[in-house]
C-alpha atoms as a PDB file:
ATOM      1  CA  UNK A   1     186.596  81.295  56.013  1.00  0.00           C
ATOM      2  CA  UNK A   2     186.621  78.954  59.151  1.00  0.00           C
ATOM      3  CA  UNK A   3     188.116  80.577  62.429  1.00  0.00           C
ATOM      4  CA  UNK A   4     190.805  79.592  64.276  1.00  0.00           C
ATOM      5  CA  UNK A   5     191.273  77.758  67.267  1.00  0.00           C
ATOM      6  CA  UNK A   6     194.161  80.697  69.431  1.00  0.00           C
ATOM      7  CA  UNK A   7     196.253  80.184  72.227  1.00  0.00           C
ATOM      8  CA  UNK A   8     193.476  82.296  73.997  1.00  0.00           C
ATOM      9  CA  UNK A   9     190.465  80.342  72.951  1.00  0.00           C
ATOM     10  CA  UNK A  10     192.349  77.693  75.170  1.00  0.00           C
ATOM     11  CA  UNK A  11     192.397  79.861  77.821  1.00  0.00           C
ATOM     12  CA  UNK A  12     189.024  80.835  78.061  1.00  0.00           C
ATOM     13  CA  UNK A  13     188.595  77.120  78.101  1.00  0.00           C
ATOM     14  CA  UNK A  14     190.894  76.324  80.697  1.00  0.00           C
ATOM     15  CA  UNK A  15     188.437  79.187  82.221  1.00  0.00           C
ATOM     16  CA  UNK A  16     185.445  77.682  82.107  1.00  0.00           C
ATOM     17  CA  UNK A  17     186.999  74.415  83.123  1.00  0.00           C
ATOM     18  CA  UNK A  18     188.000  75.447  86.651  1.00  0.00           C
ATOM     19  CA  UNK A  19     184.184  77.341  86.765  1.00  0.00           C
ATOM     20  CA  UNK A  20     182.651  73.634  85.822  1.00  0.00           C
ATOM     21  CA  UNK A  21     184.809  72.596  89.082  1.00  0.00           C
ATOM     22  CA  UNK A  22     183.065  75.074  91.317  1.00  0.00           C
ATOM     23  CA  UNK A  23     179.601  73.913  90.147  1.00  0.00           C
ATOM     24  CA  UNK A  24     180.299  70.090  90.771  1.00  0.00           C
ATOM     25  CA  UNK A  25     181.489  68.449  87.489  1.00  0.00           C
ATOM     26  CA  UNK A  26     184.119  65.628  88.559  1.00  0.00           C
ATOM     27  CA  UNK A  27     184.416  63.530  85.855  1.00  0.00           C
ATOM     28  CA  UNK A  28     188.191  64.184  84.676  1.00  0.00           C
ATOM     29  CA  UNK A  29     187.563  63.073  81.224  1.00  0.00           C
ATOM     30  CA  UNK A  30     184.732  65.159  80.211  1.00  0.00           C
ATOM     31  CA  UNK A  31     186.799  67.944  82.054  1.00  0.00           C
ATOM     32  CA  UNK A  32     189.790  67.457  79.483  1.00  0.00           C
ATOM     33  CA  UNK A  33     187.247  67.172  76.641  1.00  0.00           C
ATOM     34  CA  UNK A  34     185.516  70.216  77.160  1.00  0.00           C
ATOM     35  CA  UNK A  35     188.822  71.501  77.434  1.00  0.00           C
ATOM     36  CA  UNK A  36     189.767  70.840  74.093  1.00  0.00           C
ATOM     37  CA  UNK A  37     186.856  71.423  71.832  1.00  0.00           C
ATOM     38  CA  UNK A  38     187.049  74.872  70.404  1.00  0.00           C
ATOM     39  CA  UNK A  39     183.017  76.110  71.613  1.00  0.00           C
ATOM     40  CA  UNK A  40     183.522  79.487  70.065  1.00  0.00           C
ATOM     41  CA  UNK A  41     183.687  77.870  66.202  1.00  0.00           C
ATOM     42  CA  UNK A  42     180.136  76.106  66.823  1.00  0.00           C
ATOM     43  CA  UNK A  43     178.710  79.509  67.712  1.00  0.00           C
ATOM     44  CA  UNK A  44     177.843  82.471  65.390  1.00  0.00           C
ATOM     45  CA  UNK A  45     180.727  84.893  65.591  1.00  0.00           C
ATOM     46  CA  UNK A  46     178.786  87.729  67.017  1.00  0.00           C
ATOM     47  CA  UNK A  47     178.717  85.244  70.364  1.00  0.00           C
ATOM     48  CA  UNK A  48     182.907  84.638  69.920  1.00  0.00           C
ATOM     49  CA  UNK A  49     183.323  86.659  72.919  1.00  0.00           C
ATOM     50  CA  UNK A  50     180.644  85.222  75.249  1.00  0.00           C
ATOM     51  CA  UNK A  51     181.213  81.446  73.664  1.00  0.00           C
ATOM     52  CA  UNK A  52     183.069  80.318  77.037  1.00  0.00           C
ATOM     53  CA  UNK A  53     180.671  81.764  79.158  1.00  0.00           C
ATOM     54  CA  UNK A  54     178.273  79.061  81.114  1.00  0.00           C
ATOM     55  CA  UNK A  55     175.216  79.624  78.966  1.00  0.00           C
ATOM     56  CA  UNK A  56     173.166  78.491  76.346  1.00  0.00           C
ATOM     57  CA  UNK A  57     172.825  80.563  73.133  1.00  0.00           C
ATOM     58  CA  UNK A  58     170.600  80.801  69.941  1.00  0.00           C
ATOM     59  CA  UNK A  59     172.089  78.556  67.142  1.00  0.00           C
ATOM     60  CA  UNK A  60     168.540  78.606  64.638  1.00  0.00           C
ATOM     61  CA  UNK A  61     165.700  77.039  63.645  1.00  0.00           C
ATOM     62  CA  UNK A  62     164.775  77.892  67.338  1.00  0.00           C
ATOM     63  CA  UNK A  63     167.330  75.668  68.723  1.00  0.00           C
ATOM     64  CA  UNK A  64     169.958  76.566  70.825  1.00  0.00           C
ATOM     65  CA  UNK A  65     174.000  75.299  72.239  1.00  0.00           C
ATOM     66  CA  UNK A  66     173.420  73.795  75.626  1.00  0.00           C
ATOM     67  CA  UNK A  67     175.006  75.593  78.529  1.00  0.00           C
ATOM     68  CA  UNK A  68     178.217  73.974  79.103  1.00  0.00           C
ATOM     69  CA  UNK A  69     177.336  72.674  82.709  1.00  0.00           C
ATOM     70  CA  UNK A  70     174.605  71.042  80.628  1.00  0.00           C
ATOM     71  CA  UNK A  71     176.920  69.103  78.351  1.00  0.00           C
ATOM     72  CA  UNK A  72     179.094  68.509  81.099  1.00  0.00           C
ATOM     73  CA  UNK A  73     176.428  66.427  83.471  1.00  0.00           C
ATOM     74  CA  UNK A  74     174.796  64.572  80.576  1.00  0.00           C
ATOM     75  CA  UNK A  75     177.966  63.336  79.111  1.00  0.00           C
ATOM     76  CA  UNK A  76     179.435  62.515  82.537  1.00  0.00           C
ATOM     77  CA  UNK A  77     175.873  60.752  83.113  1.00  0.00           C
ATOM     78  CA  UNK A  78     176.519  59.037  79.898  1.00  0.00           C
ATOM     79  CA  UNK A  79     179.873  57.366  80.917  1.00  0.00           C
ATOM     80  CA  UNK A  80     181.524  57.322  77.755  1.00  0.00           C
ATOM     81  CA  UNK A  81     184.880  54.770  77.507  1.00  0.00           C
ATOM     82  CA  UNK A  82     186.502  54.723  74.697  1.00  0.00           C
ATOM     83  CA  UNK A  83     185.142  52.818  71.588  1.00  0.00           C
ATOM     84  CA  UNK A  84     181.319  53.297  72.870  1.00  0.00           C
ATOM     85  CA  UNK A  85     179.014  53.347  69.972  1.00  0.00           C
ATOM     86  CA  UNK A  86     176.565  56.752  70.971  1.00  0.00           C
ATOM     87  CA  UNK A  87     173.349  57.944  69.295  1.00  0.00           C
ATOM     88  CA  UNK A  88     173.228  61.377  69.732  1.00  0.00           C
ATOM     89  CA  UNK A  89     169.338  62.478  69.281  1.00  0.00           C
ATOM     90  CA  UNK A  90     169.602  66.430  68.575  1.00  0.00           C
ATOM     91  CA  UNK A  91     172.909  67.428  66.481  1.00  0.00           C
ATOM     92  CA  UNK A  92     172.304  71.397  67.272  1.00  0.00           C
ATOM     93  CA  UNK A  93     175.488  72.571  66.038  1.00  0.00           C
ATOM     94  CA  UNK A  94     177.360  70.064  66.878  1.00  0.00           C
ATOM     95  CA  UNK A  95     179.192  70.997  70.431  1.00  0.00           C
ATOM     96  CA  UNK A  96     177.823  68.005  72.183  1.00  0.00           C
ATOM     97  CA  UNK A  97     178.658  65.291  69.602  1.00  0.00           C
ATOM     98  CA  UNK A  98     182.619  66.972  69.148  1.00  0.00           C
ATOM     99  CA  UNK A  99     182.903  66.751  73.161  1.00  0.00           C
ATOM    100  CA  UNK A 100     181.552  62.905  72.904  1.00  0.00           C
ATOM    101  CA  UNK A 101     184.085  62.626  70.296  1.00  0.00           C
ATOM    102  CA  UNK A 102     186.720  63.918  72.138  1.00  0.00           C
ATOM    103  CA  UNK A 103     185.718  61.666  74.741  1.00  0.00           C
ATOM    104  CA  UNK A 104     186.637  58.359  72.704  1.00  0.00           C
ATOM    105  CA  UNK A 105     183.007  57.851  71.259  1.00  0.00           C
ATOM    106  CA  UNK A 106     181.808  56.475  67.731  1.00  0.00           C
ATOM    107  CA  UNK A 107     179.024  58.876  67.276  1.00  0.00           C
ATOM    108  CA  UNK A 108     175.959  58.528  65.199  1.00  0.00           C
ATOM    109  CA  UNK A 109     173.710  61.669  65.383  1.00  0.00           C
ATOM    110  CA  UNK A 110     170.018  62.901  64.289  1.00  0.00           C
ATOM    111  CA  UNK A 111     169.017  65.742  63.267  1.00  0.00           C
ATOM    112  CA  UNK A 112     165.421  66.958  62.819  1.00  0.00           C
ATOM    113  CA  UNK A 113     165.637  70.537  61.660  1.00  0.00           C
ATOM    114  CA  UNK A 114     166.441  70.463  57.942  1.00  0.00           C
ATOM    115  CA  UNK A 115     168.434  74.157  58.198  1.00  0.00           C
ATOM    116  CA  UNK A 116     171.018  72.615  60.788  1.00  0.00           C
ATOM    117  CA  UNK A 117     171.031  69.384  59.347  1.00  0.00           C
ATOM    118  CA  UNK A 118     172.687  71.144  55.784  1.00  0.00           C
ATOM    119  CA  UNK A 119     174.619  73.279  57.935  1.00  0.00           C
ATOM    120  CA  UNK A 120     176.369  71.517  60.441  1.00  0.00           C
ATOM    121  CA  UNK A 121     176.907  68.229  57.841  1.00  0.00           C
ATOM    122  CA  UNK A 122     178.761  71.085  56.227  1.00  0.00           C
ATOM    123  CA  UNK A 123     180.726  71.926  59.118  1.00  0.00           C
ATOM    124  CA  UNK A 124     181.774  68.542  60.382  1.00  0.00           C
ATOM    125  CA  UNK A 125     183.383  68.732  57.246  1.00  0.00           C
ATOM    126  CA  UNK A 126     185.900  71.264  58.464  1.00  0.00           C
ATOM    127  CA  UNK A 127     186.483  69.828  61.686  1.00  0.00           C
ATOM    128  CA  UNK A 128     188.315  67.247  63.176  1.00  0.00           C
ATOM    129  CA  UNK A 129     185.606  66.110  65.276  1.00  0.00           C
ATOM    130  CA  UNK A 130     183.564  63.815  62.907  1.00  0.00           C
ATOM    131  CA  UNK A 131     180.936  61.898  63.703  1.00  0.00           C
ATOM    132  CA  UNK A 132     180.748  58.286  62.277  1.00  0.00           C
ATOM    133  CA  UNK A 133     176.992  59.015  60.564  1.00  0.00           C
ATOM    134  CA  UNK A 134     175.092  61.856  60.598  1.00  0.00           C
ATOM    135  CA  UNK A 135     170.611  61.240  60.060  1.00  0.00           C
ATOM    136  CA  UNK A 136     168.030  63.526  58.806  1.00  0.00           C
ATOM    137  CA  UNK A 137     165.361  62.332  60.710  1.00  0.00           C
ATOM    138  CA  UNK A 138     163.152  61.722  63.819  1.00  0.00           C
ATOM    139  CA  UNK A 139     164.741  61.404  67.088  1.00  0.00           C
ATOM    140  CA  UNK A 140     161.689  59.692  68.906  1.00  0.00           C
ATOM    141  CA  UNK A 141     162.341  56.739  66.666  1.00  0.00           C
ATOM    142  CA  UNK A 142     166.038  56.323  66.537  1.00  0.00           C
ATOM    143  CA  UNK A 143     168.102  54.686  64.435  1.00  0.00           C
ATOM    144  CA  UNK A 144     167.614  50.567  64.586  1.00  0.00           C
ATOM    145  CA  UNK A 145     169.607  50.142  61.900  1.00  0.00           C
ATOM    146  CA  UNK A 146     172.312  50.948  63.620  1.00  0.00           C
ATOM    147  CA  UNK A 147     171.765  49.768  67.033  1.00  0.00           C
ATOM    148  CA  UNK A 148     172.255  47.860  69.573  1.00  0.00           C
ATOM    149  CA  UNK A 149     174.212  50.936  71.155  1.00  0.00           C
ATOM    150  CA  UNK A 150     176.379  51.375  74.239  1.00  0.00           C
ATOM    151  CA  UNK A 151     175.087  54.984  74.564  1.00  0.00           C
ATOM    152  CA  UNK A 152     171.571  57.008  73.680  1.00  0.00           C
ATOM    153  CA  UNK A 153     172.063  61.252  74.689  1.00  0.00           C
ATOM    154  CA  UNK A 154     169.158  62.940  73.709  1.00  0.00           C
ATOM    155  CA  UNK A 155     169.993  67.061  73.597  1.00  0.00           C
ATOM    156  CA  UNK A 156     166.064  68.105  74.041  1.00  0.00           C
ATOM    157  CA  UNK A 157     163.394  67.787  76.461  1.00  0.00           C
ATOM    158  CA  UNK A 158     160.770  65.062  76.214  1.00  0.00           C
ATOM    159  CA  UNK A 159     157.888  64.780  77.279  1.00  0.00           C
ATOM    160  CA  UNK A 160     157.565  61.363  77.813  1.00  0.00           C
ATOM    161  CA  UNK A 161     160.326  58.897  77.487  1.00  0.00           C
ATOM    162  CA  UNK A 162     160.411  57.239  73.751  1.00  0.00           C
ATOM    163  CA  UNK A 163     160.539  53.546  73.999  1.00  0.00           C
ATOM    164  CA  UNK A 164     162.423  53.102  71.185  1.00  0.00           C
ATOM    165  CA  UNK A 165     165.441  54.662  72.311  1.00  0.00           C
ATOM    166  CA  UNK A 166     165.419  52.339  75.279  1.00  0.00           C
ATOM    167  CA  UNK A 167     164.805  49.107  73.161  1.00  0.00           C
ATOM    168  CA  UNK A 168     168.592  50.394  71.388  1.00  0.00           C
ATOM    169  CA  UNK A 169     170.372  49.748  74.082  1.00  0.00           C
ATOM    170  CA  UNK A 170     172.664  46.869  74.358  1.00  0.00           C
ATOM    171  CA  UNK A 171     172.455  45.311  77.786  1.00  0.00           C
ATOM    172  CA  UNK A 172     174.642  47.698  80.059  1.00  0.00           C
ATOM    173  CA  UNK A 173     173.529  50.563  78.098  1.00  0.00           C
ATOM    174  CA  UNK A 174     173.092  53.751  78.974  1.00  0.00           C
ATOM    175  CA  UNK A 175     170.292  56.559  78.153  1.00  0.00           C
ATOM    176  CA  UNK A 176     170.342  59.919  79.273  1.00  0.00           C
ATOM    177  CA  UNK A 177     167.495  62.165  79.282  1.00  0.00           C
ATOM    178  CA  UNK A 178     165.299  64.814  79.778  1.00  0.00           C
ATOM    179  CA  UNK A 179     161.851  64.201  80.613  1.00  0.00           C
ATOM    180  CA  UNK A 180     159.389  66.274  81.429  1.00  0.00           C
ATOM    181  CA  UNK A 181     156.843  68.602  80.137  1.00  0.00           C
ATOM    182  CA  UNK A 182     156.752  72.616  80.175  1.00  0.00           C
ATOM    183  CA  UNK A 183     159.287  74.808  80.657  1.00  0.00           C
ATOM    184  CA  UNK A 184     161.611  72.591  82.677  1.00  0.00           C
ATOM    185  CA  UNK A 185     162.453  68.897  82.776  1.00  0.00           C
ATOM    186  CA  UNK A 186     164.299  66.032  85.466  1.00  0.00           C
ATOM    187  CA  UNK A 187     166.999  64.951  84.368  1.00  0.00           C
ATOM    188  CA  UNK A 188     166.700  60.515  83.784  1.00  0.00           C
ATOM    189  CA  UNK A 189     169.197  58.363  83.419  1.00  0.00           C
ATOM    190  CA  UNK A 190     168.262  54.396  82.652  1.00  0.00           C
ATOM    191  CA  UNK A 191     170.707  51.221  82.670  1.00  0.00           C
ATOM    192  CA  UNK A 192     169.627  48.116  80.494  1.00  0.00           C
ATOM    193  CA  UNK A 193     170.116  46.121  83.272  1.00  0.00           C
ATOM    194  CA  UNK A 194     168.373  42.556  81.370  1.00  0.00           C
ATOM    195  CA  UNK A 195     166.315  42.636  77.865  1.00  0.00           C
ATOM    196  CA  UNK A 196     163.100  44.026  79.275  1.00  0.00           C
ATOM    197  CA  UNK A 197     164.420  45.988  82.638  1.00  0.00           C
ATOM    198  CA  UNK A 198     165.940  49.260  83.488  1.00  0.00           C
ATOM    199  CA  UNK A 199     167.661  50.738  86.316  1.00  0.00           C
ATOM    200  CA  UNK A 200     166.105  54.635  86.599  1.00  0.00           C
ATOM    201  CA  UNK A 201     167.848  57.499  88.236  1.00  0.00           C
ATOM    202  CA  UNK A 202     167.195  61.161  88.496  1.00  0.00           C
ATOM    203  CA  UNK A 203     169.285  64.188  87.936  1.00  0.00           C
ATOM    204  CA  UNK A 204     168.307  67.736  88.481  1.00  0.00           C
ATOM    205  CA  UNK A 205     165.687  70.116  86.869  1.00  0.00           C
ATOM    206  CA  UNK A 206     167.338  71.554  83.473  1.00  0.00           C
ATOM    207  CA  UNK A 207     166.033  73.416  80.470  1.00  0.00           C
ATOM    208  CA  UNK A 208     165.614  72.419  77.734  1.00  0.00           C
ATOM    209  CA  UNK A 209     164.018  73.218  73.953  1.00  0.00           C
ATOM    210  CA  UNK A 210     161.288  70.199  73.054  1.00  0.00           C
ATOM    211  CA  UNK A 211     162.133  67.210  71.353  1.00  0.00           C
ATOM    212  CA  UNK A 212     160.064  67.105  68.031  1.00  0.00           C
ATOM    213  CA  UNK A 213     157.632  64.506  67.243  1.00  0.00           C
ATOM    214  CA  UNK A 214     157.226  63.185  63.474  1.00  0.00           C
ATOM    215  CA  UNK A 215     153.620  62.842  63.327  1.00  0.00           C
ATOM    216  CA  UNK A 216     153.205  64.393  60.182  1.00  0.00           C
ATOM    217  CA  UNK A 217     156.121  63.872  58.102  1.00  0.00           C
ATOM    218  CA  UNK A 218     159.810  65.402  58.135  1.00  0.00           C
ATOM    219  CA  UNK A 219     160.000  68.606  56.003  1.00  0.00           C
END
């Protein structure tokens, strides 16, 4: 049976809103989207109580939700208006791509890990936050057929930057992500600024689980 959404789910989220404040986060839109998207049904239920708490949590297949400060820089770095076509590279559970959602986008996400692929294909299913196309496959690589894209947020830590996801960009695009390689990574962001160059900026140390490489073959 799928949980509900209460009158004090939404405040615990107008909660964590105000905390996001005190740590920085600006952008008014990702503010009222984080606001709205229920966190506690993409978490196991034994984590209801904690789900509006400012950390990460197990979700899996050694994967975990990102800390909402997390999802809140990245998808403020992203600068989503509404319409934007977004490649999400690491579905997790789900949080990030119903807050870029929320925020206006056409989401298509990937999904290496065969266990959350099945399960959170499943749970999409129940919520209203849907993403246009959800991939089994490997994140490194994209998804050309579907590109050019206004968007690329990869949810993992890389460590080193995948060309393909910058050769998906439409010119104006934007990709956000971790680079870096041991227990921490720097934050990147990159603007397709003409067909072969990129603006680069840097973010902040963050956390991160690895992005997976297919060098053998999804399984």
């Amino acid at each position: 049976m799928l949980r509900k959404d209460e009158l004090k789910h939404q405040g615990m989220r107008n909660h964590l809103v105000a905390e996001l404040k005190t740590k920085g986060i600006t952008d008014e839109n990702v503010l009222r989207a984080i606001a709205k998207v229920p966190r506690h049904l993409y978490l196991d239920s034994s984590f209801e109580a904690h789900a509006y708490q400012d950390k990460a949590f197990p979700i899996g297949a050694n994967q975990t939700i990102s800390q909402p400060y997390t999802v809140a820089i990245q998808s403020s770095l992203l600068d989503v208006k509404t319409g934007d076509k977004i490649l999400e590279v690491g579905t997790g559970c789900g949080y990030q791509t119903a807050v870029l959602i929320a925020l206006g986008a056409k989401v298509y996400t990937i999904e290496r890990q065969l266990e959350l692929f099945k399960k959170t294909k499943l749970f999409f299913q129940q919520m209203p936050y849907r993403p246009k196309k959800m991939i089994y496959g490997d994140g490194y690589i994209g998804c050309a057929g579907q590109a050019p894209f206004d968007g690329v947020i990869v949810t993992a830590g890389a460590p080193q930057l995948p060309q393909a996801l910058l050769k998906q960009l439409r010119l104006g695009g934007r990709l956000v992500i971790p680079v870096g390689e041991g227990n921490t990574q720097l934050m990147h962001k990159y603007i397709k600024t003409a067909t072969t160059k990129f603006s680069k900026s840097l973010h902040g140390e963050f956390r991160f689980v690895p992005l997976l490489e297919d060098k053998e073959g999804l399984n």
